[in-house]
Protein backbone atom coordinates (compact mmCIF):
# COMPACT_ATOMS: atom_id res chain seq x y z
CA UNK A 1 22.11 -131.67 -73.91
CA UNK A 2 20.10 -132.55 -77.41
CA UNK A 3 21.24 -136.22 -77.33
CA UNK A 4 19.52 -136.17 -74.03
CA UNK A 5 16.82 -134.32 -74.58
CA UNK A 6 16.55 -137.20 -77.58
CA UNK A 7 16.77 -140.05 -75.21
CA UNK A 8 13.86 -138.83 -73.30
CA UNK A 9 11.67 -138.22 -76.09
CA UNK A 10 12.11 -141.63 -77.00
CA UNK A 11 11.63 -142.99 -73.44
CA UNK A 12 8.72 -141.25 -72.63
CA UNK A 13 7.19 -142.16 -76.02
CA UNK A 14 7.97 -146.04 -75.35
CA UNK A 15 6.60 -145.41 -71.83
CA UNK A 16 3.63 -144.03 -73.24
CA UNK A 17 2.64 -147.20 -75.47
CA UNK A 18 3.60 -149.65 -72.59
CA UNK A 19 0.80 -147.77 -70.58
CA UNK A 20 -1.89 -147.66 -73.14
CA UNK A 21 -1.57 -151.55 -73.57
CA UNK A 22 -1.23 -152.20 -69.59
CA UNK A 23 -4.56 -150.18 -69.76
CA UNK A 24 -6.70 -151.83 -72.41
CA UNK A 25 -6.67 -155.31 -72.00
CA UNK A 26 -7.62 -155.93 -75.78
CA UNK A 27 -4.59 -154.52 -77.45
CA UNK A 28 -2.10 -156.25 -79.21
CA UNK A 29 1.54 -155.67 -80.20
CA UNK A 30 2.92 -155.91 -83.70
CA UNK A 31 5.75 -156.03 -85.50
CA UNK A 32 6.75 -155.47 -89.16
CA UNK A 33 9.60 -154.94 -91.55
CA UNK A 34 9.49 -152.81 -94.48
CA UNK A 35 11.41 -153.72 -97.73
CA UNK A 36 11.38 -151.44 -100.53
CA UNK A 37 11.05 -152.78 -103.92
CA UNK A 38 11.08 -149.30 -105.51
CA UNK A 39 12.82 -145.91 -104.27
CA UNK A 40 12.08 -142.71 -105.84
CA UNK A 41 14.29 -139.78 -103.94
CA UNK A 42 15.34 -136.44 -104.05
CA UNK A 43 17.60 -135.59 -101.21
CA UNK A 44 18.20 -131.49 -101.15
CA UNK A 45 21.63 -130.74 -100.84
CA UNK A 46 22.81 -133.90 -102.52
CA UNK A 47 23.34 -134.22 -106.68
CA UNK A 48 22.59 -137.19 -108.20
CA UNK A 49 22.60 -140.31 -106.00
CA UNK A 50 22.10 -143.64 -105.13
CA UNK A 51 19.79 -144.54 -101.58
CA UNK A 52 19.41 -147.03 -99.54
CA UNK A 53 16.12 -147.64 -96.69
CA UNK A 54 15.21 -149.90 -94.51
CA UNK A 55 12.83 -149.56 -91.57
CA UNK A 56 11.68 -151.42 -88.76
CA UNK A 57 7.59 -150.64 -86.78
CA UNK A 58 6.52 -151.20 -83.53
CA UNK A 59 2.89 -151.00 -82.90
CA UNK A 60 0.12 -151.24 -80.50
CA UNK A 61 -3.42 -152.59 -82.22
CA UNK A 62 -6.55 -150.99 -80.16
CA UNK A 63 -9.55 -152.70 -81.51
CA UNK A 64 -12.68 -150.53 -81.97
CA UNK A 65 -15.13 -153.31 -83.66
CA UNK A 66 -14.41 -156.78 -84.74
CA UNK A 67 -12.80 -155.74 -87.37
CA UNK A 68 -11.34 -152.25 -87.64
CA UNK A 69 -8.43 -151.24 -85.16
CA UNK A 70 -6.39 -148.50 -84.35
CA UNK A 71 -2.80 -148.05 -84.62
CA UNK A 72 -0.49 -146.46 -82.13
CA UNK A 73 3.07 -147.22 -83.09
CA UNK A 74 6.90 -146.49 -83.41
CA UNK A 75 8.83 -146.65 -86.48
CA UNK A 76 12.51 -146.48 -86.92
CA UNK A 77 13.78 -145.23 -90.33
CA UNK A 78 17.48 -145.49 -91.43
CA UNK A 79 19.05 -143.97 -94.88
CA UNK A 80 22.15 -143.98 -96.79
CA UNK A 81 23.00 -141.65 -99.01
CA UNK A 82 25.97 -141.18 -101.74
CA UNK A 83 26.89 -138.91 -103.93
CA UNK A 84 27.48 -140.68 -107.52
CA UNK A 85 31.05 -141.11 -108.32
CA UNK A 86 30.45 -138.16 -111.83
CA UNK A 87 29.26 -135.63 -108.59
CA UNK A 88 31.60 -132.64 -108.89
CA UNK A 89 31.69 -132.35 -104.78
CA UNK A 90 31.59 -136.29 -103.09
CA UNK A 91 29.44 -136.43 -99.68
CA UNK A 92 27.60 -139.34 -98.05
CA UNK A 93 25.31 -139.44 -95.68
CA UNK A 94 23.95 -141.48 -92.97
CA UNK A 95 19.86 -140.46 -91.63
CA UNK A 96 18.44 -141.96 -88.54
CA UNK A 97 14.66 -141.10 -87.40
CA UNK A 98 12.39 -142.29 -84.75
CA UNK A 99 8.98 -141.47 -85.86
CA UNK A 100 5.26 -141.88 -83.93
CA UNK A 101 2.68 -143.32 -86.00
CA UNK A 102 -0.82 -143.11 -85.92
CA UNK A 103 -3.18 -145.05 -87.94
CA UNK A 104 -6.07 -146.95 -88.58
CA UNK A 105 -6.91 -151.05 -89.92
CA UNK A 106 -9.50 -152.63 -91.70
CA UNK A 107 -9.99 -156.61 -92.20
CA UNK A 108 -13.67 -157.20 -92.84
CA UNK A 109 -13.44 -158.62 -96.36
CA UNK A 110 -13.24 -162.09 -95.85
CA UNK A 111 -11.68 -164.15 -99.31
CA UNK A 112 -11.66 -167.68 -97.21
CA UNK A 113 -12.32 -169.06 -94.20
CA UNK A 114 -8.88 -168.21 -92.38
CA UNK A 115 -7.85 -165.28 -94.99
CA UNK A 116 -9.12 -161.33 -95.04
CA UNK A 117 -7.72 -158.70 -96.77
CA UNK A 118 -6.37 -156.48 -94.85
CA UNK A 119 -6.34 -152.22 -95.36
CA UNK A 120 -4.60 -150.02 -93.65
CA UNK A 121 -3.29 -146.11 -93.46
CA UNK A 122 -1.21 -144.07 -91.28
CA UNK A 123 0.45 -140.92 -90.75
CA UNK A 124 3.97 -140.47 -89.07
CA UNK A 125 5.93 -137.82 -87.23
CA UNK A 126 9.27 -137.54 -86.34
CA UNK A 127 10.20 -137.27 -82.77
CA UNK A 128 14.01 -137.46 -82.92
CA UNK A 129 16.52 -138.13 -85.17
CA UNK A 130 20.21 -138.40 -86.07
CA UNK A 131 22.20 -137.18 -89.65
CA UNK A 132 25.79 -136.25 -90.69
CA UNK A 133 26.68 -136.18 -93.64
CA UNK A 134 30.74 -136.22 -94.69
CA UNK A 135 33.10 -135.52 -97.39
CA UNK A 136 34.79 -132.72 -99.84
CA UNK A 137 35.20 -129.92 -99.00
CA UNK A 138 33.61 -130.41 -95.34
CA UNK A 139 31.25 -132.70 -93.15
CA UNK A 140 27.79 -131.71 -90.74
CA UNK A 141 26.26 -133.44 -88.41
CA UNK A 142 22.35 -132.59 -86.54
CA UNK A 143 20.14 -134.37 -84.04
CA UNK A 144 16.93 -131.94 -84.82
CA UNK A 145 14.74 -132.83 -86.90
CA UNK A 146 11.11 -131.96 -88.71
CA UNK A 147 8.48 -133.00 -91.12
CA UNK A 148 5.83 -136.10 -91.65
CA UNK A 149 5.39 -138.90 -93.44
CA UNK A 150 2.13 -141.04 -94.93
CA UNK A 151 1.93 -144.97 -95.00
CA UNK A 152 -1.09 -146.87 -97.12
CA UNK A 153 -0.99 -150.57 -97.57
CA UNK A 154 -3.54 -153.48 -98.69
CA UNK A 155 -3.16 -156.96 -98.48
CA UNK A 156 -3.90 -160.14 -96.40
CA UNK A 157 -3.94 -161.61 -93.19
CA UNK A 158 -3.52 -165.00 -91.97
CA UNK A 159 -4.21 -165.76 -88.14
CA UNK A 160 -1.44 -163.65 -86.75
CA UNK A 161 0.49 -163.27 -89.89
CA UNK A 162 -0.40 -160.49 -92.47
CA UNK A 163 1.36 -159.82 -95.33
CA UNK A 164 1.64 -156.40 -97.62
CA UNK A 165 2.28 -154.35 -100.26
CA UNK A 166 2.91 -150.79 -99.60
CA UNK A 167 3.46 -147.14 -101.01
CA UNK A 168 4.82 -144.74 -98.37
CA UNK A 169 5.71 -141.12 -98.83
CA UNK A 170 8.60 -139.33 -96.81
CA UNK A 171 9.85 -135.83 -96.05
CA UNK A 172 12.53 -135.11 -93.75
CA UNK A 173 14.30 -131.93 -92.82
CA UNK A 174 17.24 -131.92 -90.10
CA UNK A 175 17.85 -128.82 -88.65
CA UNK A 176 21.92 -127.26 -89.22
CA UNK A 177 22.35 -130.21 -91.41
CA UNK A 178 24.39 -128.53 -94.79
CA UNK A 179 26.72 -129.48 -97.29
CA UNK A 180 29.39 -126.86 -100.01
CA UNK A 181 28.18 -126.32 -103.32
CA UNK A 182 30.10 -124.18 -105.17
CA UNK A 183 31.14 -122.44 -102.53
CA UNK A 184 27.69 -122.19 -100.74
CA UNK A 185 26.43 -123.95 -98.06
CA UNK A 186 22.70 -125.91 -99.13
CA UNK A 187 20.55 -127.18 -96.13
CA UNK A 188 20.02 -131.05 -96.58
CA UNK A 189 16.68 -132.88 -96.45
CA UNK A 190 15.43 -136.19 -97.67
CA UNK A 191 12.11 -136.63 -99.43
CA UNK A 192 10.87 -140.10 -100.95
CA UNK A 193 8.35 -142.55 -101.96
CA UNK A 194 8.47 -146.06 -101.87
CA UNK A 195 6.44 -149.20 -103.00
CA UNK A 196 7.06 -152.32 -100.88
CA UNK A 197 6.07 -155.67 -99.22
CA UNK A 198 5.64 -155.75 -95.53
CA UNK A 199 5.62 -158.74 -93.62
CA UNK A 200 4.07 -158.04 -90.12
CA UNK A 201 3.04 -160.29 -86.75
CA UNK A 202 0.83 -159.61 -84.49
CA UNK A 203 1.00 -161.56 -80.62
């Protein structure tokens, strides 16, 4: 019944999107990957260990003047997680969230003819997600999940093209999700920031 109930939060929030852009014949889709260049974590739960992000956004641009827009998006986050090997207790982890993110765009500073600099911030919220985490003594597993993240990013765009760097700030808390420490269970959640580049297109 959750998985379903997480199918159709994602559906209706895709639905949703599709019908603001059938609606307002101005706004654009874009696309963009994110690739962290540095990864500071602390994952509750978890001793030390070593991370690994990526994440993928879908957005709708809804211009508002010439040359500040809104964003109405989807972004798909995906973690990895290990314990290092000098952990007294070993668990991985695998984190998959679907987040909706709202934000806003600025281009007006022009540094040539065809290049502006491009500003942008945003804030996201999970909708649905999926964890487990396994390993000694036991393994967990949750599909509800909490908390909010913030996005800011400046650099430049070229026609369609615009390319990024970005700092991004992350806290995640899945519901039932534990691991045994010392004989105690320890709810799990993620919290990060990251600096990036993001390479986005807009059609």
């Amino acid at each position: 019944m959750t998985l379903i109930k997480s199918k159709s939060k994602k559906f209706i929030l895709i639905f949703c999107l599709l019908c603001i852009a059938n609606e307002v014949w101005a706004v654009r889709a874009k696309i963009r990957f994110l690739f962290p260049v540095s990864t500071q974590s602390v994952t509750d739960g978890f001793e030390d260990t070593a991370i690994n992000t990526s994440e993928f956004v879908l957005s709708f641009v809804m211009p508002i003047s010439r040359k500040t827009q809104l964003d109405f998006g989807y972004s798909y986050f995906n973690a990895r997680i290990e314990d290092t090997n000098t952990s007294s207790e070993s668990y991985s982890g695998v984190f998959r969230a679907h987040l909706l993110e709202i934000g806003a765009g600025y281009n007006g500073i022009e540094l040539t003819r065809n290049i502006s600099m491009l500003i942008e911030a945003s804030t996201r919220f999970p909708v649905s997600g999926q964890a487990e985490v396994n390993g000694i003594p036991g393994s967990s597993e949750a599909e509800s999940i909490s908390g909010m993240g913030y996005f800011i990013g400046s650099g430049i765009v070229y026609g369609n093209i615009d390319l990024l760097l970005f700092y991004q700030q992350r806290d995640l808390a899945f519901d039932e999700l534990t691991v045994i420490r010392d004989g105690e269970s320890e709810d799990v959640a993620l919290h990060s920031t990251e600096f990036g580049i993001g390479i986005g297109y807009t059609f």
